[in-house]
C-alpha atoms as a PDB file:
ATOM      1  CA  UNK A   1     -11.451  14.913  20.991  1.00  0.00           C
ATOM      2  CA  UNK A   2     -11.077  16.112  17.318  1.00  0.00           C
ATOM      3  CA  UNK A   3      -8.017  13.821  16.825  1.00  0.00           C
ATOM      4  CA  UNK A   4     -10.006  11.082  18.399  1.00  0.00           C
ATOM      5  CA  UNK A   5     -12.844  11.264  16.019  1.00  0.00           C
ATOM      6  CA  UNK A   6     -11.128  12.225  12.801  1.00  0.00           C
ATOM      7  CA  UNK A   7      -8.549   8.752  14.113  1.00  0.00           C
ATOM      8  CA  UNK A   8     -12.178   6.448  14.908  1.00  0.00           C
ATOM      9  CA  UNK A   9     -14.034   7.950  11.573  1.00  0.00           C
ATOM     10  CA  UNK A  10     -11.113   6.475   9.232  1.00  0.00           C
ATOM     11  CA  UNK A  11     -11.176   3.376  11.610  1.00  0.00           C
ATOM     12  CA  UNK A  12     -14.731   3.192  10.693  1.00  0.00           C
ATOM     13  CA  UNK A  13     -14.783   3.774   7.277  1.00  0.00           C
ATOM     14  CA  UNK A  14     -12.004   1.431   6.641  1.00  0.00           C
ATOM     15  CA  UNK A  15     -13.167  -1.716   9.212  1.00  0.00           C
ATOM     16  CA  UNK A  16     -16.960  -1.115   9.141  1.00  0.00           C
ATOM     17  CA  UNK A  17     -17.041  -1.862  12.884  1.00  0.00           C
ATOM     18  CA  UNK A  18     -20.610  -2.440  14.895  1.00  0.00           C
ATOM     19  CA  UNK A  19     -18.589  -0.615  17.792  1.00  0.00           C
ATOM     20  CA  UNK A  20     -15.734   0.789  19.676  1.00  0.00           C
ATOM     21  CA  UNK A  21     -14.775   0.511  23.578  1.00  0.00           C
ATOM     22  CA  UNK A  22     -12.539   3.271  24.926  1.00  0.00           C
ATOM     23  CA  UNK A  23     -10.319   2.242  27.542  1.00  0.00           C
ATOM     24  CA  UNK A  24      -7.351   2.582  29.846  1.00  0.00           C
ATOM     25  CA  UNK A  25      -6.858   6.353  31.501  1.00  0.00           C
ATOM     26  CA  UNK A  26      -8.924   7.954  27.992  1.00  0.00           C
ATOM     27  CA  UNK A  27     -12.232   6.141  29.960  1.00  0.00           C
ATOM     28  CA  UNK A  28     -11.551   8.216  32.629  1.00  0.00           C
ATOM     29  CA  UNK A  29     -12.363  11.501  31.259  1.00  0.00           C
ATOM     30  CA  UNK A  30     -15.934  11.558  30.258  1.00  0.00           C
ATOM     31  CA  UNK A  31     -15.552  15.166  28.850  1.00  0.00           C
ATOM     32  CA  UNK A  32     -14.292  13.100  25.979  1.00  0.00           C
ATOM     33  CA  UNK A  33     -16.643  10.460  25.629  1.00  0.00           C
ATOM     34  CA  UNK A  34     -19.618  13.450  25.430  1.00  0.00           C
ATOM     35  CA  UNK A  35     -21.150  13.763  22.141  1.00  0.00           C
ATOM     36  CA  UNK A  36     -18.049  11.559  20.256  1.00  0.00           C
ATOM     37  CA  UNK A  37     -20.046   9.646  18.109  1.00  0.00           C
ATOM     38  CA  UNK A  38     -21.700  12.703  16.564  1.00  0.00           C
ATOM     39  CA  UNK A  39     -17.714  13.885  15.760  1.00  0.00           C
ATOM     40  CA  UNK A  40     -17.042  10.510  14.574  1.00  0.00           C
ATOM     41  CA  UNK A  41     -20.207  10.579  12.387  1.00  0.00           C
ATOM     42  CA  UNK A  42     -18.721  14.135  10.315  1.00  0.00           C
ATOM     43  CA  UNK A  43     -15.468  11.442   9.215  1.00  0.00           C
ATOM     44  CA  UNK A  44     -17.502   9.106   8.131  1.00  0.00           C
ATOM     45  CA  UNK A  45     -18.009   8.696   4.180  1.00  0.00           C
ATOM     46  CA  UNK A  46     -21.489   7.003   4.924  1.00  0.00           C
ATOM     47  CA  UNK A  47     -23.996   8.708   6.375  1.00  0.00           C
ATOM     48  CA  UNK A  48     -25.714   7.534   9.623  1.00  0.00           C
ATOM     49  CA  UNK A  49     -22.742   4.683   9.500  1.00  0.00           C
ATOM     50  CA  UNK A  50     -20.609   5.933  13.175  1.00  0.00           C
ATOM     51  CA  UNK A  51     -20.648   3.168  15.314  1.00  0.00           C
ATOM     52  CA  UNK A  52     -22.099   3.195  18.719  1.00  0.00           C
ATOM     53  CA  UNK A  53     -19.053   4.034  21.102  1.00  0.00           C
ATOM     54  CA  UNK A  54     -18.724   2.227  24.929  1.00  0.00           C
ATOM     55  CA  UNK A  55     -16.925   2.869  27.982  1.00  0.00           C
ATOM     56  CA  UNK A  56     -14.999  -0.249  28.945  1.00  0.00           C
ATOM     57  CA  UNK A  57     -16.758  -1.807  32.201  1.00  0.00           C
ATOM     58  CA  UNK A  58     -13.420  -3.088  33.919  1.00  0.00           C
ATOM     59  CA  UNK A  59     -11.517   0.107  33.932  1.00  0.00           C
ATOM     60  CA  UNK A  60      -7.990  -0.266  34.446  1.00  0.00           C
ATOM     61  CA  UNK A  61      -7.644  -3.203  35.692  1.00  0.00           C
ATOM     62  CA  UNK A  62      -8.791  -5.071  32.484  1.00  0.00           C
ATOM     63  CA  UNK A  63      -5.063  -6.410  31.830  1.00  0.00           C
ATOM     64  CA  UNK A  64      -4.841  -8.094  35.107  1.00  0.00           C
ATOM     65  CA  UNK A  65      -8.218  -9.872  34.916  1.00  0.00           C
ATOM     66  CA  UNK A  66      -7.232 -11.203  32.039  1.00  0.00           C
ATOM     67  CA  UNK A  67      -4.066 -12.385  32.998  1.00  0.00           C
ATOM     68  CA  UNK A  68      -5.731 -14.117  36.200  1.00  0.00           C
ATOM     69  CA  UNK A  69      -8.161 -15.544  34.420  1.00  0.00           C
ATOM     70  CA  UNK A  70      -5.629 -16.974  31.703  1.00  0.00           C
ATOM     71  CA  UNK A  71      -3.554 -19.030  34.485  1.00  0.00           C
ATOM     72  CA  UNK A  72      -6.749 -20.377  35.396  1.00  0.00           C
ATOM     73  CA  UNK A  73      -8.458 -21.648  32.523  1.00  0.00           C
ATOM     74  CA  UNK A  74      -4.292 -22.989  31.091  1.00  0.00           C
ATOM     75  CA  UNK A  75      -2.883 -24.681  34.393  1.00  0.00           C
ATOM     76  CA  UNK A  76       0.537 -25.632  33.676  1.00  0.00           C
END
């Protein structure tokens, strides 16, 4: 988790993003999503400034919606 946050705070402090979704197998593990954006907040140069952090909603099996859904909407 200290990787993660020191990795999103310099994310942050060089995009300025509104927010981050975690995804794939890391979504999984919510001992890693607890208290996050308070460690993202102590790498960040402004204070107050970490954004809000989401779990994705799709889980794994974001990829293959996607895909699906891209053969739909671009019939060949």
């Amino acid at each position: 988790q200290k990787d993660l946050a020191k990795f999103l705070g310099n994310l942050t402090n060089i995009f300025d993003p509104d927010y981050f979704v975690l995804g794939g197998g890391m979504s999984n593990a919510p001992e890693i999503l607890k208290d996050l954006r308070a460690h993202v907040e102590a790498h960040c140069f402004i204070p107050g400034a970490a954004p809000k952090i989401y779990k994705n909603v799709l889980g794994d099996s974001a990829g293959v919606i996607g895909a699906a859904l891209l053969s739909v909407n671009n019939p060949s």
